[in-house]
Protein backbone atom coordinates (compact mmCIF):
# COMPACT_ATOMS: atom_id res chain seq x y z
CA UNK A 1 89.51 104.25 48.55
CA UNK A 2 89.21 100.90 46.11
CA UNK A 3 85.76 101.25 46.25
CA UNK A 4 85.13 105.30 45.67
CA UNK A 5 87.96 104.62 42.63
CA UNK A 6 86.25 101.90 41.13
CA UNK A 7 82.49 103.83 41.38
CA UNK A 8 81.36 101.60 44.53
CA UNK A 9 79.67 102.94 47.50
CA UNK A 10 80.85 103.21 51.13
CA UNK A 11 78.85 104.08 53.63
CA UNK A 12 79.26 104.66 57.59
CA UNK A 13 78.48 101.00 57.90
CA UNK A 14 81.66 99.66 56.38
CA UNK A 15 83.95 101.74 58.85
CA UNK A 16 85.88 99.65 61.44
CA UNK A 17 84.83 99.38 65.30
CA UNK A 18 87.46 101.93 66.47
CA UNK A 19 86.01 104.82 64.30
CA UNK A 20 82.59 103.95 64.98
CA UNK A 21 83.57 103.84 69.08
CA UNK A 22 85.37 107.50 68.66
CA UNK A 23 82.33 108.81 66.73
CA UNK A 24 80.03 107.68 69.89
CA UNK A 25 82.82 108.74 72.11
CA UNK A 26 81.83 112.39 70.81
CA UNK A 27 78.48 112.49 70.78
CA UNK A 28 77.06 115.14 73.41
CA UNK A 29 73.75 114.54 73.26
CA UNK A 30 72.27 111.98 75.30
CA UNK A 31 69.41 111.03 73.66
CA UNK A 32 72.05 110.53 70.39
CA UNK A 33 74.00 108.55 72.72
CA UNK A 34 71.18 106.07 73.41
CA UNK A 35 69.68 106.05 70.03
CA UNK A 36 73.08 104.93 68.52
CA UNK A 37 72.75 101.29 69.56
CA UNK A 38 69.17 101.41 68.26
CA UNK A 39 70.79 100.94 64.29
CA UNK A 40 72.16 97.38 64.03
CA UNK A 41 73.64 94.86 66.31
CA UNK A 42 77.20 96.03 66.10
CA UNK A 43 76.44 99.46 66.71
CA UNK A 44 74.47 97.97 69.71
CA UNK A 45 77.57 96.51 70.84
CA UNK A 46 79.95 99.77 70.28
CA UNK A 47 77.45 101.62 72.77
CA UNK A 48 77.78 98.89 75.10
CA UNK A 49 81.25 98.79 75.44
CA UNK A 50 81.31 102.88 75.31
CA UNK A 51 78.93 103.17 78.79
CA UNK A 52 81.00 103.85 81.80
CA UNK A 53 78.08 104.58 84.07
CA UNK A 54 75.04 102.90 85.13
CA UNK A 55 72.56 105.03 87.70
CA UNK A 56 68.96 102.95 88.26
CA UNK A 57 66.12 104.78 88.73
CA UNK A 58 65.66 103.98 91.97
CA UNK A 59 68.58 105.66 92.67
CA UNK A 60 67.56 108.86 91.00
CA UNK A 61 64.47 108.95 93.35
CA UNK A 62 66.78 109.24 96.17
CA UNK A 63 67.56 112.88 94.84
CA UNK A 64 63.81 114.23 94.73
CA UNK A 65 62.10 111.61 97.09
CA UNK A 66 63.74 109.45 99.77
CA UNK A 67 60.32 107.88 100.27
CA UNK A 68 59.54 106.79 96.06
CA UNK A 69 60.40 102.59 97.01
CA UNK A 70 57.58 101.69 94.01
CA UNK A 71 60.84 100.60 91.41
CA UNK A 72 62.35 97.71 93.18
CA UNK A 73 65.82 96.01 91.14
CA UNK A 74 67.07 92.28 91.66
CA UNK A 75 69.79 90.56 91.30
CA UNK A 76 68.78 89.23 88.21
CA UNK A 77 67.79 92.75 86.74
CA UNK A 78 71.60 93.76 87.97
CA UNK A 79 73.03 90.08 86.02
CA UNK A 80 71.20 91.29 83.30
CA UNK A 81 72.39 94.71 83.30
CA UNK A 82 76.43 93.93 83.93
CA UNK A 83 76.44 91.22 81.10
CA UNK A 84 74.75 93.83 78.76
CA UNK A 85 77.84 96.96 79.85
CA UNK A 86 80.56 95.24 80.75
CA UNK A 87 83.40 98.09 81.23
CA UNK A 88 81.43 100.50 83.76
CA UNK A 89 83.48 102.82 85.58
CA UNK A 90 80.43 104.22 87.72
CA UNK A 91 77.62 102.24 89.49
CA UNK A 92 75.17 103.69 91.58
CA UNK A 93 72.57 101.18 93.17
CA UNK A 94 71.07 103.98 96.05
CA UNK A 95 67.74 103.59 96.87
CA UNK A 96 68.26 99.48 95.63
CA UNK A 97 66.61 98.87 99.23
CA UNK A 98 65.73 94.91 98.49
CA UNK A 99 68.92 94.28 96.68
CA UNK A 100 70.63 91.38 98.73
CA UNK A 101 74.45 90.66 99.45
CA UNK A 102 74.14 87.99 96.45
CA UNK A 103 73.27 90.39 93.68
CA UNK A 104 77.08 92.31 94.52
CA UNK A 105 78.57 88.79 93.72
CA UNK A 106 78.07 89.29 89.80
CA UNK A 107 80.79 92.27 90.26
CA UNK A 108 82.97 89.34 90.60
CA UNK A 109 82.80 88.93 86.34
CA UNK A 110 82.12 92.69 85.48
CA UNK A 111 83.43 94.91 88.21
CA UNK A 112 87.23 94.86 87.35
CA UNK A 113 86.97 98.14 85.89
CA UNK A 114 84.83 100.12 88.79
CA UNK A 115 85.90 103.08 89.87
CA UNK A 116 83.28 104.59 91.77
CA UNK A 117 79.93 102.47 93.86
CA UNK A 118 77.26 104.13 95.37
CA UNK A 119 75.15 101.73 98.04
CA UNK A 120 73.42 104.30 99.60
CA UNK A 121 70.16 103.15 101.38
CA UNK A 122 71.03 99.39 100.24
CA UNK A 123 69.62 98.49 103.67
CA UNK A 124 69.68 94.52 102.89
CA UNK A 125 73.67 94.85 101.94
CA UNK A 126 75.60 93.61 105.04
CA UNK A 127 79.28 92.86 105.57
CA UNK A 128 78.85 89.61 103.34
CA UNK A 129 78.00 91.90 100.32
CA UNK A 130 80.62 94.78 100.81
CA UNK A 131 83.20 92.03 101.24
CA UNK A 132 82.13 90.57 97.74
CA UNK A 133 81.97 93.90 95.99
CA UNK A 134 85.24 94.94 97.72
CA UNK A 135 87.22 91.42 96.65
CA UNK A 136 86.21 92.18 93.08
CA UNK A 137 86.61 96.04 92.68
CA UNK A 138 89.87 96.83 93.65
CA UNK A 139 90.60 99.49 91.51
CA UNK A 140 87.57 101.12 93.49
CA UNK A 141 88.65 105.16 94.09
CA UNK A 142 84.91 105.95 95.21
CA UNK A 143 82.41 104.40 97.64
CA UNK A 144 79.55 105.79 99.52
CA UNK A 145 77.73 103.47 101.99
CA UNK A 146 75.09 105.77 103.36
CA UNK A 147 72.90 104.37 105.95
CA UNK A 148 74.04 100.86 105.21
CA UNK A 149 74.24 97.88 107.52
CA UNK A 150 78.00 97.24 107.39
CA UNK A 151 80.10 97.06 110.62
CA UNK A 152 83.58 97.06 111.45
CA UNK A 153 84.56 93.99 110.09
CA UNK A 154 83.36 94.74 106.40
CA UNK A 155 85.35 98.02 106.50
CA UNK A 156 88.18 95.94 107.76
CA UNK A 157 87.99 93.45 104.42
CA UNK A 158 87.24 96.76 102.56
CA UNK A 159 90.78 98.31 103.19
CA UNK A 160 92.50 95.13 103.23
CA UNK A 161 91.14 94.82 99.30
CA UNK A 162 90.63 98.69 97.81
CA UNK A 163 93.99 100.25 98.07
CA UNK A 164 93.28 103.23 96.22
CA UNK A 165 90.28 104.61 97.64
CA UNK A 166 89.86 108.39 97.76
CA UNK A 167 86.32 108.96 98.73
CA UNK A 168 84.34 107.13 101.70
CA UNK A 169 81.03 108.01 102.64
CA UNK A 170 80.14 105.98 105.91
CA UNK A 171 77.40 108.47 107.73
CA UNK A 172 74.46 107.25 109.80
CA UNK A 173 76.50 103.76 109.06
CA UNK A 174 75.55 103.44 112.97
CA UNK A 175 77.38 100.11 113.37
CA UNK A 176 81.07 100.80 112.75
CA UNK A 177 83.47 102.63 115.17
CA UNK A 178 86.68 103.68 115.43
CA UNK A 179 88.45 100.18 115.15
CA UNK A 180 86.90 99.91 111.52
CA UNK A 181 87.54 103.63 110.55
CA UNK A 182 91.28 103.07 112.23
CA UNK A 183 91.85 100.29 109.50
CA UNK A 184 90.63 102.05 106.65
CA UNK A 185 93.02 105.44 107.63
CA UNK A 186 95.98 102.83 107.74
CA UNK A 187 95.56 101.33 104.55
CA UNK A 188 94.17 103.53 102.09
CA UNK A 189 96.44 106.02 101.94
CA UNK A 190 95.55 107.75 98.65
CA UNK A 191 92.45 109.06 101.24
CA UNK A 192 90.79 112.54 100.14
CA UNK A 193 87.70 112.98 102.08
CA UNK A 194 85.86 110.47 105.09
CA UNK A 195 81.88 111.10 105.90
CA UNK A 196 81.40 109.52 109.25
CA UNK A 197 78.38 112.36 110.11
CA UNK A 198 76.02 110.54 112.88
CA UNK A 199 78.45 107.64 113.36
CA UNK A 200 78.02 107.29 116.94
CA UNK A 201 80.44 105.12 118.30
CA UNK A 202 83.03 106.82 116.24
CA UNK A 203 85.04 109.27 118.69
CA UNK A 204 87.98 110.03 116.50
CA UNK A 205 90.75 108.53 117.51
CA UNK A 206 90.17 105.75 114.04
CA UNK A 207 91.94 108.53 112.40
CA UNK A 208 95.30 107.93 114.22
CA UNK A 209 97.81 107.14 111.49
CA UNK A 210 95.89 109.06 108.35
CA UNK A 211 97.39 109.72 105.53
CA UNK A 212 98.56 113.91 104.63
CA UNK A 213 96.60 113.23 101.77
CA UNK A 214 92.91 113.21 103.56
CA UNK A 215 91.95 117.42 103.27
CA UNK A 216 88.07 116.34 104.26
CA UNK A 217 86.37 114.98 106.98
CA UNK A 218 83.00 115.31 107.96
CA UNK A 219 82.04 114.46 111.89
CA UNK A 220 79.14 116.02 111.77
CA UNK A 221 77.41 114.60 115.17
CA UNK A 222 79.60 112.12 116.36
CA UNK A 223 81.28 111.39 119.97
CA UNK A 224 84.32 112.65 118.97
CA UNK A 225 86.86 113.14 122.60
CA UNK A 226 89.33 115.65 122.43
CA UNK A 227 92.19 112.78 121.61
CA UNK A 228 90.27 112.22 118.55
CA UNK A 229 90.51 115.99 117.81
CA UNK A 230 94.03 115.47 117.86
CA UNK A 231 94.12 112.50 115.32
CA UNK A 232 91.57 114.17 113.03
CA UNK A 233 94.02 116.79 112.11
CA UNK A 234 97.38 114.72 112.54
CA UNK A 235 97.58 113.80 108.93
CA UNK A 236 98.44 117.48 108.28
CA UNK A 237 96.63 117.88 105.56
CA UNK A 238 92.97 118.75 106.31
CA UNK A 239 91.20 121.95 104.77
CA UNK A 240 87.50 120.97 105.63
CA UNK A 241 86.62 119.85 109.09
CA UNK A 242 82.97 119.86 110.14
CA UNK A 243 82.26 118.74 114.00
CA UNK A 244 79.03 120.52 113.96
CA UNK A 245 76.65 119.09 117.18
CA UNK A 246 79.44 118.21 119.25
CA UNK A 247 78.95 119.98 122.40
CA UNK A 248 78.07 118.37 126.17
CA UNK A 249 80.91 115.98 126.03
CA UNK A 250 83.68 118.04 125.08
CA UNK A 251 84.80 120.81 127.46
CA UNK A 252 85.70 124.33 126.70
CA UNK A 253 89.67 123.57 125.11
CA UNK A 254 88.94 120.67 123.71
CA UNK A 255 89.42 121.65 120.14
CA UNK A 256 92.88 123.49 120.72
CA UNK A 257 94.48 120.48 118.86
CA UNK A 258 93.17 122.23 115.82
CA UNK A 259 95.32 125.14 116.42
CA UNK A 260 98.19 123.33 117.67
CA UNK A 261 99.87 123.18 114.19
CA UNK A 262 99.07 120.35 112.45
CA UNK A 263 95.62 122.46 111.02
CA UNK A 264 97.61 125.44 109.30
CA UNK A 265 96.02 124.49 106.06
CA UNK A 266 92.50 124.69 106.93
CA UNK A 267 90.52 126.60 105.05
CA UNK A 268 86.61 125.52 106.12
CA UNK A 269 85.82 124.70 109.54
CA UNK A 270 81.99 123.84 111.26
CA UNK A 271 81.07 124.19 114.65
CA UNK A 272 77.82 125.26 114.14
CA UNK A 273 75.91 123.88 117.72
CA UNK A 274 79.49 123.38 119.47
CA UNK A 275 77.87 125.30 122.63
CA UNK A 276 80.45 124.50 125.02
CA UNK A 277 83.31 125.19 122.83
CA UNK A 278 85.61 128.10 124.60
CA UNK A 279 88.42 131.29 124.06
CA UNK A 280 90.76 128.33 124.65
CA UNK A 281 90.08 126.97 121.70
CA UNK A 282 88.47 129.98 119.93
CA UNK A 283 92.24 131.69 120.26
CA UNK A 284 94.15 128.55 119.27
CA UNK A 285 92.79 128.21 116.08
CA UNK A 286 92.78 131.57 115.00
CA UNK A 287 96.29 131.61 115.48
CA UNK A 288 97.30 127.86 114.37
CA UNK A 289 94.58 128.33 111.28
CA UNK A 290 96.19 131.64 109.20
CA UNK A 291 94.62 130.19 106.10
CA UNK A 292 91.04 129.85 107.74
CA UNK A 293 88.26 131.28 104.75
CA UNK A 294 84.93 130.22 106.31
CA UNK A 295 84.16 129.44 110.20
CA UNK A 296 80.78 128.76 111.21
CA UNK A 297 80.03 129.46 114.97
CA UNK A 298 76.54 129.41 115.16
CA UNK A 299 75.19 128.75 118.28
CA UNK A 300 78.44 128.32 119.92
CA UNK A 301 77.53 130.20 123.37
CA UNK A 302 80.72 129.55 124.80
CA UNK A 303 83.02 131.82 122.79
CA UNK A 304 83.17 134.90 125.10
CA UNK A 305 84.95 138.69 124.01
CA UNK A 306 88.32 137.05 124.09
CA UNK A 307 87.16 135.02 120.96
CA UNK A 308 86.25 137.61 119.38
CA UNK A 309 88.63 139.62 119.79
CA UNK A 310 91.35 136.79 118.47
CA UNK A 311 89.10 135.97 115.69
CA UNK A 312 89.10 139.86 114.65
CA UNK A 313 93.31 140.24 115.40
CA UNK A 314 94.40 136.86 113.94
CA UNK A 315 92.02 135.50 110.82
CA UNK A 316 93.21 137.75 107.89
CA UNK A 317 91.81 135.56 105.81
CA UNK A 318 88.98 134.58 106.61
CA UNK A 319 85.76 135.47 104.14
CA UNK A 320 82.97 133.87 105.58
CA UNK A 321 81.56 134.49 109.35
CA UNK A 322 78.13 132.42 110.74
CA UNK A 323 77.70 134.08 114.17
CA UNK A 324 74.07 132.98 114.30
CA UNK A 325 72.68 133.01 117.96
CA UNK A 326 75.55 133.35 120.02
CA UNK A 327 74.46 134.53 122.96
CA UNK A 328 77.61 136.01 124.01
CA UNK A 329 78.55 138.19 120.91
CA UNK A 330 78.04 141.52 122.04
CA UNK A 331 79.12 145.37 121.41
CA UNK A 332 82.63 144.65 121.70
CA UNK A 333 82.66 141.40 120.18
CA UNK A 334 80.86 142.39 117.20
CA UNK A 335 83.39 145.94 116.90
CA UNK A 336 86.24 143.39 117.32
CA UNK A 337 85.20 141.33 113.81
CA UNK A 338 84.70 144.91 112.51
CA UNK A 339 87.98 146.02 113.66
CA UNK A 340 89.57 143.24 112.14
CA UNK A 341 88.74 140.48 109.75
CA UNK A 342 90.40 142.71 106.83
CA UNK A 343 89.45 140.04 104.03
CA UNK A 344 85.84 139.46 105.24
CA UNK A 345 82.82 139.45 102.64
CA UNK A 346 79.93 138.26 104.11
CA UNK A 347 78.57 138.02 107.95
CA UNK A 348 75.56 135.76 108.88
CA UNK A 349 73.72 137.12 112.31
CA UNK A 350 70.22 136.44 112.87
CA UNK A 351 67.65 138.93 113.96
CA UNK A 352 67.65 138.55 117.63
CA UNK A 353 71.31 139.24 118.01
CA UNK A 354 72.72 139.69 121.41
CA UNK A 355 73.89 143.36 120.40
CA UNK A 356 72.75 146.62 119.88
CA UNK A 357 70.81 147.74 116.26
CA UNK A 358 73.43 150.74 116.73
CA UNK A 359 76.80 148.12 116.80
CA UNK A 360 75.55 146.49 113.62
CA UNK A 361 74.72 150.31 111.86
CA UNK A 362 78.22 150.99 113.23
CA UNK A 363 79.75 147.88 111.67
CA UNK A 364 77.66 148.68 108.22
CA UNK A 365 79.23 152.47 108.04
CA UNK A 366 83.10 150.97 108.50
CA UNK A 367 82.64 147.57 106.72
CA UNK A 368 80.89 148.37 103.37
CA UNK A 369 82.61 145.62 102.19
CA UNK A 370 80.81 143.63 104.24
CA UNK A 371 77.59 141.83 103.41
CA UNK A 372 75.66 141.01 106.21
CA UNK A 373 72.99 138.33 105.76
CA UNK A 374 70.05 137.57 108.36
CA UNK A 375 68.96 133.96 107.60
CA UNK A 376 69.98 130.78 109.35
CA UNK A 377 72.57 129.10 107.29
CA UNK A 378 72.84 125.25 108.47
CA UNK A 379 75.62 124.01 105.85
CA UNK A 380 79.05 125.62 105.03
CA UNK A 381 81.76 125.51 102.03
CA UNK A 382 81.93 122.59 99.32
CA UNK A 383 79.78 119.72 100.34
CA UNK A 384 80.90 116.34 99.15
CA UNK A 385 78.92 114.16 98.52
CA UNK A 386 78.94 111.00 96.95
């Protein structure tokens, strides 16, 4: 104000470091955003402190081509990097294939603040490196491990250090088992969702002890035994439960534990390729499940007109119906959904269906509602991923 009163100039320049960080704080555009630094050393310095995220190219790749390697980081490109934004929130390093368990130990000066990691396809990060990045991240909420080389004993460190995890992405992380995935339910109990898809040493029963918080798992090919049925859905929380693939070792009632009580708030359930799965546990869970929206049976040859029938008497809610391929879904079965099912929208059967053209005219004259859709779907509901 001096200086407008006594006919001097101001100019952008001479405002302080906390109006020039709210003014980049607003910017929506992000080639603004990284021209801003590009005026003068301080405004250099207000972007750096503004970035909260950090995603390598690399890592980018892995979205359009899990085979693009050419762009290779180090751990000095990472040094370099973490000195230059020091108060990241978000670090993604998928696709970082060469990056060794020593480039993680520079978290140890810059990764205070990290909320969420991504290590996806790090396949040179071993329990040394997780144990680093987990000793100096604590206040990590998010972590996805994706086809890394850890084992037991780094998610054991990992849950003795990151309290307040949230999110955990361990599939095709082929080492670990249920003794690691047991320690990580136990400690972290702020848990949301667990990925453990193509785990296959993990059965289950690591989930003995989880917190009501955890409404996702994903199981998606595992060796999961019917007592780790029973501690997937103990926490009594769960709303998304996919144990697609699981088939030859569990017999017909093995998943009644979902319908024994402790499921009632599932909403999304996958057994898409669960071929021995039977009524017994077909009828449990569409009485134990009230709040059940999607259910995706493809393939599941074992659920029989008693199924059916259940499924059509007891799932009011339910929206969404995959019935792809099941061999055993005939006339009656497919009048039963018709029949019941009041809330249904949409009904996947393929072409070869193991009914009559004149059941599925029948069910298109008294459904209406109804949209029936012929393709193959292979995934259901929200898919989280990290």
């Amino acid at each position: 104000m001096e200086n407008a009163l006594s006919g001097g100039h101001t100019s952008i320049i001479h405002l302080p470091d906390d109006c020039l960080s709210f003014i980049f704080s607003r910017l929506d555009c992000n080639y603004d955003r990284e021209s801003f630094g590009l005026t003068c050393h301080r405004w250099l310095n207000i972007q750096n402190v503004g970035r909260q995220s950090l995603q390598f190219h690399c890592s980018l790749s892995m979205v359009t081509s899990r085979y693009d390697t050419n762009f290779e980081v180090s751990s000095y490109h990472l040094y370099r990097l973490l000195t230059r934004f020091q108060h990241l929130q978000y670090l993604s390093l998928s696709g970082c294939t060469e990056l060794p368990d020593s480039g993680l130990t520079h978290l140890q000066y810059y990764g205070s603040k990290l909320h969420t990691l991504y290590l996806d396809c790090c396949l040179a990060i071993t329990d040394d490196g997780l144990s680093v990045g987990a000793a100096c991240c604590r206040s990590l909420e998010v972590i996805s491990l994706y086809r890394c080389n850890v084992t037991d004993a780094g998610l054991m460190v990992l849950a003795s250090s990151c309290f307040e995890l949230k999110h955990v992405n361990l599939s095709h992380c082929t080492r670990i088992s249920d003794h690691g995935l047991r320690a990580l339910c136990q400690a972290c109990r702020k848990l949301l969702a667990v990925k453990v898809s193509i785990c296959r040493d993990v059965t289950g029963i690591g989930f003995r002890g989880c917190s009501p918080t955890l409404t996702y798992i994903n199981a998606e090919g595992c060796k999961l035994e019917p007592e780790g049925i029973t501690e997937m859905v103990s926490g009594g929380g769960l709303e998304y439960l996919d144990v697609a693939f699981v088939s030859w070792w569990i017999c017909g009632h093995g998943f009644e534990a979902i319908g024994s009580g402790f499921a009632s708030r599932l909403k999304i359930l996958n057994f898409r390729m669960c071929r021995t799965v039977g009524d017994e546990s077909i009828i449990a869970i569409a009485k134990g499940c009230p709040l059940l929206q999607e259910w995706n049976l493809a393939l599941c040859h074992g659920v029989k007109l008693l199924g059916w029938q259940s499924i059509g008497l007891n799932c009011n809610n339910l929206k969404k119906l995959h019935v792809n391929r099941c061999k055993n879904l005939f006339d009656r079965g497919l009048q039963a959904l018709r029949d019941g099912c009041n809330c249904l929208e949409m009904l996947y059967i393929d072409r070869s269906g193991y009914f009559s053209s004149t059941a599925v005219e029948l069910f298109k004259l008294y459904r209406g509602d109804v949209e029936i859709k012929r393709e193959e779907i292979l995934c259901i509901g929200p898919d989280w991923t990290l």
